[in-house]
C-alpha atoms as a PDB file:
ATOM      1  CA  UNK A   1      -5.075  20.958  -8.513  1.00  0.00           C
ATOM      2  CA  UNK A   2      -6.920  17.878 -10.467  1.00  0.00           C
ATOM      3  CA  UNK A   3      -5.343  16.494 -13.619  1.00  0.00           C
ATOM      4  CA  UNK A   4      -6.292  18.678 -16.564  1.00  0.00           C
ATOM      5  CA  UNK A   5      -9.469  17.886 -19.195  1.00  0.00           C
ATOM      6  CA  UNK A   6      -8.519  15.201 -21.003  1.00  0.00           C
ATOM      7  CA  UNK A   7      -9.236  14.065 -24.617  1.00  0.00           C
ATOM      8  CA  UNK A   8     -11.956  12.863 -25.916  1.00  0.00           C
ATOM      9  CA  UNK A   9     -11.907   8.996 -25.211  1.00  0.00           C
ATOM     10  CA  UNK A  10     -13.982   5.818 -24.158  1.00  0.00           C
ATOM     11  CA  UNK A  11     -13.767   3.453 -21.263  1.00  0.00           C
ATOM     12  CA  UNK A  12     -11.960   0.275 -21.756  1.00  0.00           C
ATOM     13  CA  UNK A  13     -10.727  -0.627 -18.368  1.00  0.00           C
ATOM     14  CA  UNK A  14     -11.176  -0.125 -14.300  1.00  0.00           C
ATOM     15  CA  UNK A  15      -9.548  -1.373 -12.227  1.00  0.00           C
ATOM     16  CA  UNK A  16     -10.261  -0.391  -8.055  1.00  0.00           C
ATOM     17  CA  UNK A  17      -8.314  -0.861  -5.030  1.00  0.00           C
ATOM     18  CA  UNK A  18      -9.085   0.157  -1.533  1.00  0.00           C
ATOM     19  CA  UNK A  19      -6.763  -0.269   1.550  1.00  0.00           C
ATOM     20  CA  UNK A  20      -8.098  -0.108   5.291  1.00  0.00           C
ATOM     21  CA  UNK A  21      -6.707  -0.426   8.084  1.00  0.00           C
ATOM     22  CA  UNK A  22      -8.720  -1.299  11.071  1.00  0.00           C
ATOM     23  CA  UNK A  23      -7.650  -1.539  14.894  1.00  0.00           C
ATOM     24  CA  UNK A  24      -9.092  -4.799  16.379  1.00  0.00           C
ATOM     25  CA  UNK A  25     -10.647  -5.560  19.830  1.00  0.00           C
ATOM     26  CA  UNK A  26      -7.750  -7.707  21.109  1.00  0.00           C
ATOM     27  CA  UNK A  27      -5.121  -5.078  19.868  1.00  0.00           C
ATOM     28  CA  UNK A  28      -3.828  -6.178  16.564  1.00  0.00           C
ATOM     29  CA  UNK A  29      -3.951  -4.649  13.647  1.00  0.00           C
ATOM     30  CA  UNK A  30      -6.424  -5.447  10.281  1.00  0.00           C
ATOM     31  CA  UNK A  31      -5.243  -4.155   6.880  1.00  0.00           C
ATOM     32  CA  UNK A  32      -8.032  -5.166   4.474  1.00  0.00           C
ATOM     33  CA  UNK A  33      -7.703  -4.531   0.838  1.00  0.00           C
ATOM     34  CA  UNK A  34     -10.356  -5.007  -2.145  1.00  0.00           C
ATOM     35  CA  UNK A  35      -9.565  -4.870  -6.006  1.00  0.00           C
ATOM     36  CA  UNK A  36     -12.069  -4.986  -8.488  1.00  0.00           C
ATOM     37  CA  UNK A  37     -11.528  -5.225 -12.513  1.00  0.00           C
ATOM     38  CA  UNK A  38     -14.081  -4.941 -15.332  1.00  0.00           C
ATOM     39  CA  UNK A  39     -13.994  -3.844 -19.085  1.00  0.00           C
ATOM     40  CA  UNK A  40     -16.163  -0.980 -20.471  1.00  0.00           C
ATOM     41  CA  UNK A  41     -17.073  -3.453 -23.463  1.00  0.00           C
ATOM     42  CA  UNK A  42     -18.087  -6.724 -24.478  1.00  0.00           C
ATOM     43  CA  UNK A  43     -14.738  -8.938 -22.416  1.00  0.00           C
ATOM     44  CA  UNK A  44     -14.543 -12.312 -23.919  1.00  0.00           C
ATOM     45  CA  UNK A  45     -12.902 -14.961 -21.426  1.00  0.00           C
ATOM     46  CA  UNK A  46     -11.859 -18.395 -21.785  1.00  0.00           C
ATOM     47  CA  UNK A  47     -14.117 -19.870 -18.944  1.00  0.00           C
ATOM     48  CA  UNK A  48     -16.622 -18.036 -17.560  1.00  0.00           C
ATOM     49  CA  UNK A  49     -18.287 -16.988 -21.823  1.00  0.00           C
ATOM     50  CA  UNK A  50     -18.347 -12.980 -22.778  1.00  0.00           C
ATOM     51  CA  UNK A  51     -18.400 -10.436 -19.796  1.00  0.00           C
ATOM     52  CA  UNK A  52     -20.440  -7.645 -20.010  1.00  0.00           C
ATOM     53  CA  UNK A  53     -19.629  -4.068 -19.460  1.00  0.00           C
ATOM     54  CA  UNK A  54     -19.303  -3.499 -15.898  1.00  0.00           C
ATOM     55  CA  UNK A  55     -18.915  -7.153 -14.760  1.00  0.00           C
ATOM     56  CA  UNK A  56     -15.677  -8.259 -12.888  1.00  0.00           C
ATOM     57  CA  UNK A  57     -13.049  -9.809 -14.421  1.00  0.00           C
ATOM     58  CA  UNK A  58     -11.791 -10.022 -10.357  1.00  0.00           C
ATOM     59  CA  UNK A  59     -12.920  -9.562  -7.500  1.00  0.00           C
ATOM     60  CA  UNK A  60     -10.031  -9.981  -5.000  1.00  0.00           C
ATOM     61  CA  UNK A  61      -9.610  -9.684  -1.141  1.00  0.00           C
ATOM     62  CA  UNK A  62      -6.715  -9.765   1.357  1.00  0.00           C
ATOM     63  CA  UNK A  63      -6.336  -9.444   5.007  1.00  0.00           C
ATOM     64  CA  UNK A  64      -3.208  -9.224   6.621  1.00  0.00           C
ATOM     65  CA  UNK A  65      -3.417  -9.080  10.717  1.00  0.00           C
ATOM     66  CA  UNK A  66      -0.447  -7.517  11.936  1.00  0.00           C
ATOM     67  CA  UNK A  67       1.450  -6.240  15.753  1.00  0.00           C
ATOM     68  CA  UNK A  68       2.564  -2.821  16.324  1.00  0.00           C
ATOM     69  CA  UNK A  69       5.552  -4.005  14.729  1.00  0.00           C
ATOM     70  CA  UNK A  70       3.913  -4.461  11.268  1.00  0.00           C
ATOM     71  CA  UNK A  71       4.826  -8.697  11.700  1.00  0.00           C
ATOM     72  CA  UNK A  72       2.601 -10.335  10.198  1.00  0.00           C
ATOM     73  CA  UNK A  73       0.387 -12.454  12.640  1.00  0.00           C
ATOM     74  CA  UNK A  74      -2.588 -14.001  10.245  1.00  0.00           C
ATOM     75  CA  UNK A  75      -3.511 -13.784   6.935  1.00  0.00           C
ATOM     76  CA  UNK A  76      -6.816 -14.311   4.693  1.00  0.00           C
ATOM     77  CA  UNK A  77      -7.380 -14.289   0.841  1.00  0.00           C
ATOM     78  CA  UNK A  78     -10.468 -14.788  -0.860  1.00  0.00           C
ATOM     79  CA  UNK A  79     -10.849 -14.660  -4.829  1.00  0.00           C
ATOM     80  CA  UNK A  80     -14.747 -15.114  -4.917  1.00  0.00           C
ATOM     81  CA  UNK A  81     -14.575 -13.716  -9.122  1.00  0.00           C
ATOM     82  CA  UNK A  82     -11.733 -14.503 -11.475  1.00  0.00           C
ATOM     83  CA  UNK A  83     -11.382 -15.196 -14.757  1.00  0.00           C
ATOM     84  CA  UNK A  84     -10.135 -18.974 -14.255  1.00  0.00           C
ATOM     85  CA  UNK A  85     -12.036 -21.978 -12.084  1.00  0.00           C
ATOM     86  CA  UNK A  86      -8.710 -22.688 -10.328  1.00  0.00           C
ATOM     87  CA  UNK A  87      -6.955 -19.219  -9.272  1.00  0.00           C
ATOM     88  CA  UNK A  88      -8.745 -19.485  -5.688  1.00  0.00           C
ATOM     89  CA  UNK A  89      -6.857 -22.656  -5.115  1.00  0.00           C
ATOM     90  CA  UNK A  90      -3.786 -20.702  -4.295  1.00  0.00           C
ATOM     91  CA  UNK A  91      -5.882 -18.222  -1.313  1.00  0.00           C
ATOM     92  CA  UNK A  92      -4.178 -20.508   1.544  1.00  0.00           C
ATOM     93  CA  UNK A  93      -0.746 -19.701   0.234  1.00  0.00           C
ATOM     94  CA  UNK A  94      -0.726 -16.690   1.447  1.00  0.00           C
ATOM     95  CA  UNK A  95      -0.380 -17.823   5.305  1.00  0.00           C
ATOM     96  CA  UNK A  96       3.235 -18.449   4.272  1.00  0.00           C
ATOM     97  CA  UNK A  97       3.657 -14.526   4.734  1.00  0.00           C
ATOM     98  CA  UNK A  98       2.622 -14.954   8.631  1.00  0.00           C
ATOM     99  CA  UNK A  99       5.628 -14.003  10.609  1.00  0.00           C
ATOM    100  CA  UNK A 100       7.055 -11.418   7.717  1.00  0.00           C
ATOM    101  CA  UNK A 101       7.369  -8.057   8.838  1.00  0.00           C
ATOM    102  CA  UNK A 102       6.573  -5.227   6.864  1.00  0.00           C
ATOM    103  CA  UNK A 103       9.678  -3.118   5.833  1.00  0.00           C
ATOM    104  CA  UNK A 104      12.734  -2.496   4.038  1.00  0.00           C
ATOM    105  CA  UNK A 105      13.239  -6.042   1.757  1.00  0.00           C
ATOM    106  CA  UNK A 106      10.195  -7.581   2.775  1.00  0.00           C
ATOM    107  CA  UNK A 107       8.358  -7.129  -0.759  1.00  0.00           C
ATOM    108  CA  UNK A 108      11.207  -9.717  -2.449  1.00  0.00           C
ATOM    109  CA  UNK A 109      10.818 -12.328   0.523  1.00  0.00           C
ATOM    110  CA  UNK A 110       6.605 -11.873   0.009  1.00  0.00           C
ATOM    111  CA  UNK A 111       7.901 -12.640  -3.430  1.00  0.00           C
ATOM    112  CA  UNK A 112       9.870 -15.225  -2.893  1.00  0.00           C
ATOM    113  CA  UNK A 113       7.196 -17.440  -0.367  1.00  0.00           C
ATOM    114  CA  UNK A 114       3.750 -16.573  -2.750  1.00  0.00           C
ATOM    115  CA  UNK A 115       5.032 -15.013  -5.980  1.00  0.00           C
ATOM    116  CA  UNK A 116       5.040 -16.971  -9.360  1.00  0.00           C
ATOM    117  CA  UNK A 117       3.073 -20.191  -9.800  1.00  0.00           C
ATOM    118  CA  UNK A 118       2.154 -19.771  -5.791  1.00  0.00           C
ATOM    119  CA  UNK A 119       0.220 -17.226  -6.029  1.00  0.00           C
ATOM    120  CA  UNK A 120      -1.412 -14.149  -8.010  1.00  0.00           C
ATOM    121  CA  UNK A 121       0.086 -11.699  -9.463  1.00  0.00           C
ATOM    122  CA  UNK A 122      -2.468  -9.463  -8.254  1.00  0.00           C
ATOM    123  CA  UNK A 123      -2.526 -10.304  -4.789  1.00  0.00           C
ATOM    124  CA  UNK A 124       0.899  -9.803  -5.347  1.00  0.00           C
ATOM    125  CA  UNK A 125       0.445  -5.969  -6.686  1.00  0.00           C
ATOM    126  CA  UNK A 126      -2.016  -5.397  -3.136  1.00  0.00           C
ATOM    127  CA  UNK A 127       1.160  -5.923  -0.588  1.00  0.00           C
ATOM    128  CA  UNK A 128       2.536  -2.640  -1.599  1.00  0.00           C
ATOM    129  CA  UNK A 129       0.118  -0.503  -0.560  1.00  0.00           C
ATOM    130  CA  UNK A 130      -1.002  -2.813   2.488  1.00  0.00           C
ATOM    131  CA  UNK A 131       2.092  -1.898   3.638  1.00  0.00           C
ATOM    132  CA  UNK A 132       1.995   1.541   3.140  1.00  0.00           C
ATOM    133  CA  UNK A 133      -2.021   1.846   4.648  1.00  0.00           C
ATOM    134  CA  UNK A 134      -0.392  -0.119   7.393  1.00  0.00           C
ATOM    135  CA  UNK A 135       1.958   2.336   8.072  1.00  0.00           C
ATOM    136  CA  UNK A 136      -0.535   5.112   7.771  1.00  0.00           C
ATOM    137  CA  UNK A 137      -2.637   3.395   9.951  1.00  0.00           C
ATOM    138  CA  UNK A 138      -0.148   2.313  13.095  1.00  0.00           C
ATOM    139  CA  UNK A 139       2.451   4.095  13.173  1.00  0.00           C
ATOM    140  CA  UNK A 140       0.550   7.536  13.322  1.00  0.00           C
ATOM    141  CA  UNK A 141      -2.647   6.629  15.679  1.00  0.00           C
ATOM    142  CA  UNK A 142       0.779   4.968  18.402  1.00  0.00           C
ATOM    143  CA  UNK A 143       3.230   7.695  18.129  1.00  0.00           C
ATOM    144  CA  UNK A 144       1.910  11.386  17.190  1.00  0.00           C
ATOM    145  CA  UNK A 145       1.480  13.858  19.316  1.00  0.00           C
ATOM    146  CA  UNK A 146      -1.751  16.481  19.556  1.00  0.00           C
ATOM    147  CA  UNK A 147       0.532  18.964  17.779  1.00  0.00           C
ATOM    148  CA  UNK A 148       1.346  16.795  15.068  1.00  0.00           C
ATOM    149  CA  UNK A 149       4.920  16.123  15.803  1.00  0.00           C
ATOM    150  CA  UNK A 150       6.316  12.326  15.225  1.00  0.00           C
ATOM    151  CA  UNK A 151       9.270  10.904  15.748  1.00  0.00           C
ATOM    152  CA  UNK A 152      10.803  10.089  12.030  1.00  0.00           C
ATOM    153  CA  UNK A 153      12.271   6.772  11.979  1.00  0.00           C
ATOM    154  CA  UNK A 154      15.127   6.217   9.275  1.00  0.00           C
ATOM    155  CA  UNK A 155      12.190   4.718   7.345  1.00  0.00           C
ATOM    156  CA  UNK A 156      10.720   7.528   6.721  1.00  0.00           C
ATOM    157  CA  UNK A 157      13.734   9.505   6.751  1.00  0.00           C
ATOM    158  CA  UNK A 158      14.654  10.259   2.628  1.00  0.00           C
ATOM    159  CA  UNK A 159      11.432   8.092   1.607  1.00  0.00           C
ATOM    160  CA  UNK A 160      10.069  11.068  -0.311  1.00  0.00           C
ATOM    161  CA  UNK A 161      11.045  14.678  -1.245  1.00  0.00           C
ATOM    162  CA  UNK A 162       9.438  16.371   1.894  1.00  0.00           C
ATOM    163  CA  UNK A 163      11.124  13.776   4.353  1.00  0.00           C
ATOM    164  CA  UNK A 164      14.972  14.728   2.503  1.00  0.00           C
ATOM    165  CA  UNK A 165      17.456  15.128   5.398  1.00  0.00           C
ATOM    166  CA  UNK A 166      18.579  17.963   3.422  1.00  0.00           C
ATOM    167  CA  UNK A 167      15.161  19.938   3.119  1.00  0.00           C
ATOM    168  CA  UNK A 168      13.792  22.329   5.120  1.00  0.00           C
ATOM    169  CA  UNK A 169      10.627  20.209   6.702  1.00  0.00           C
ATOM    170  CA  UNK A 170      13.635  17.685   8.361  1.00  0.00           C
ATOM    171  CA  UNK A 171      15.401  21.271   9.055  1.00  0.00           C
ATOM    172  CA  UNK A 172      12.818  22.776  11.001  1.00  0.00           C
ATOM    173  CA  UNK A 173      10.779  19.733  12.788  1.00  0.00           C
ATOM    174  CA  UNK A 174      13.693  17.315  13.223  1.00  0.00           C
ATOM    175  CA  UNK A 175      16.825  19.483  13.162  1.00  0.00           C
ATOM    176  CA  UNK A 176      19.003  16.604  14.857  1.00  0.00           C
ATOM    177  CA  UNK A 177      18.400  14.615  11.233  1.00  0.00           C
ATOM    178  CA  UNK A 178      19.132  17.639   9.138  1.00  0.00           C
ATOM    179  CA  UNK A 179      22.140  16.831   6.835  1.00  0.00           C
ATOM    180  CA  UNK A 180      21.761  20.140   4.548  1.00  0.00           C
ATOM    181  CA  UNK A 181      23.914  23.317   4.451  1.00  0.00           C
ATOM    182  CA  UNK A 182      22.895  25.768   7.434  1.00  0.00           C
ATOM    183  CA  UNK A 183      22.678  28.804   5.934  1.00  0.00           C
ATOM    184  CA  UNK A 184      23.091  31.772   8.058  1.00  0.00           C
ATOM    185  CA  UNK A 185      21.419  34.846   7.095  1.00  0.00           C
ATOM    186  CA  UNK A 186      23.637  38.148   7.751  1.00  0.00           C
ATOM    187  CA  UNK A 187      21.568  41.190   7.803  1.00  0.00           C
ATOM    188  CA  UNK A 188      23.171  43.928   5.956  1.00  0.00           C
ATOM    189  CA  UNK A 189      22.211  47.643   6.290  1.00  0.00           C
ATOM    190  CA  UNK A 190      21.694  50.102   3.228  1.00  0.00           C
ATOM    191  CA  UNK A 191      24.593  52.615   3.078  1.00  0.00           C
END
């Protein structure tokens, strides 16, 4: 079900991001995103004069080339539209994050090598769900199976409601990783 009618209202902001994840020639991994942001009015900026509707405010891309491991092997960024002359001079930064893996902590250290005054904050915002279209886009096309099955790593294990070790999807695919009560259903007859 979509999100219900909403109000009566005007456009002020977009803002779009797309994630892909691409499997290269020589057997790494690309995970590409774009994000795009423009105003649905008149945007006045400090460098670049007034914006019209529909003209970027950014215009932002990353590339991270990654193993089967999700480690980091090369990265990109370009910043060919943003509001300021000298936010591109930051895109080489981001080769700091070669050798990171993607995983559990690995958001703070990204942080810590190309957050703040090395970097932009939203570059920043696009590692999140890198990571997660680089997941979606390994782990699934190395590991499942033609009926679907996976095996569930503890990464995946209790990362949502449906993956719960104590719900009835962990229960019935991956019963060695079920943690919930067994209930036994005793059959009693009508006297």
């Amino acid at each position: 079900m979509a999100l219900s009618k909403p109000n009566k209202r005007k456009p002020i902001h977009y803002r779009h991001i797309q994630c892909n994840g691409y499997l290269r020639e020589d057997g790494l991994w690309d995970i590409e995103a774009h994000l795009t942001d423009d105003k649905g009015y008149p945007f006045p900026t400090l460098q670049r004069g007034v914006l019209q509707p529909g003209e970027l405010v950014h215009e932002l891309w990353l590339r991270l080339t990654l193993d089967n491991q999700l480690v980091i092997q090369d990265v990109e960024a370009a910043m060919p539209i943003t509001p300021f002359s000298i936010c591109s001079q930051i895109e080489d930064n981001y080769k700091r994050l070669i050798g990171l893996q993607i995983g559990r902590g690995w958001m703070q250290k990204a942080k810590e090598l190309v957050g703040g005054v090395e970097g932009c904050s939203h570059l920043i915002e696009l590692l999140r769900p890198m990571a997660t279209t680089a997941i979606q886009t390994i782990y699934p096309y190395l590991n499942f199976s033609e009926d679907g099955r996976f095996p569930i790593s503890n990464n995946v294990l209790n990362s949502c409601h449906s993956f719960s070790d104590e719900n009835e999807i962990i229960q019935q695919f991956w019963p060695e990783k079920y943690l919930g009560k067994t209930v036994e259903i005793n059959e009693v007859a009508d006297e």
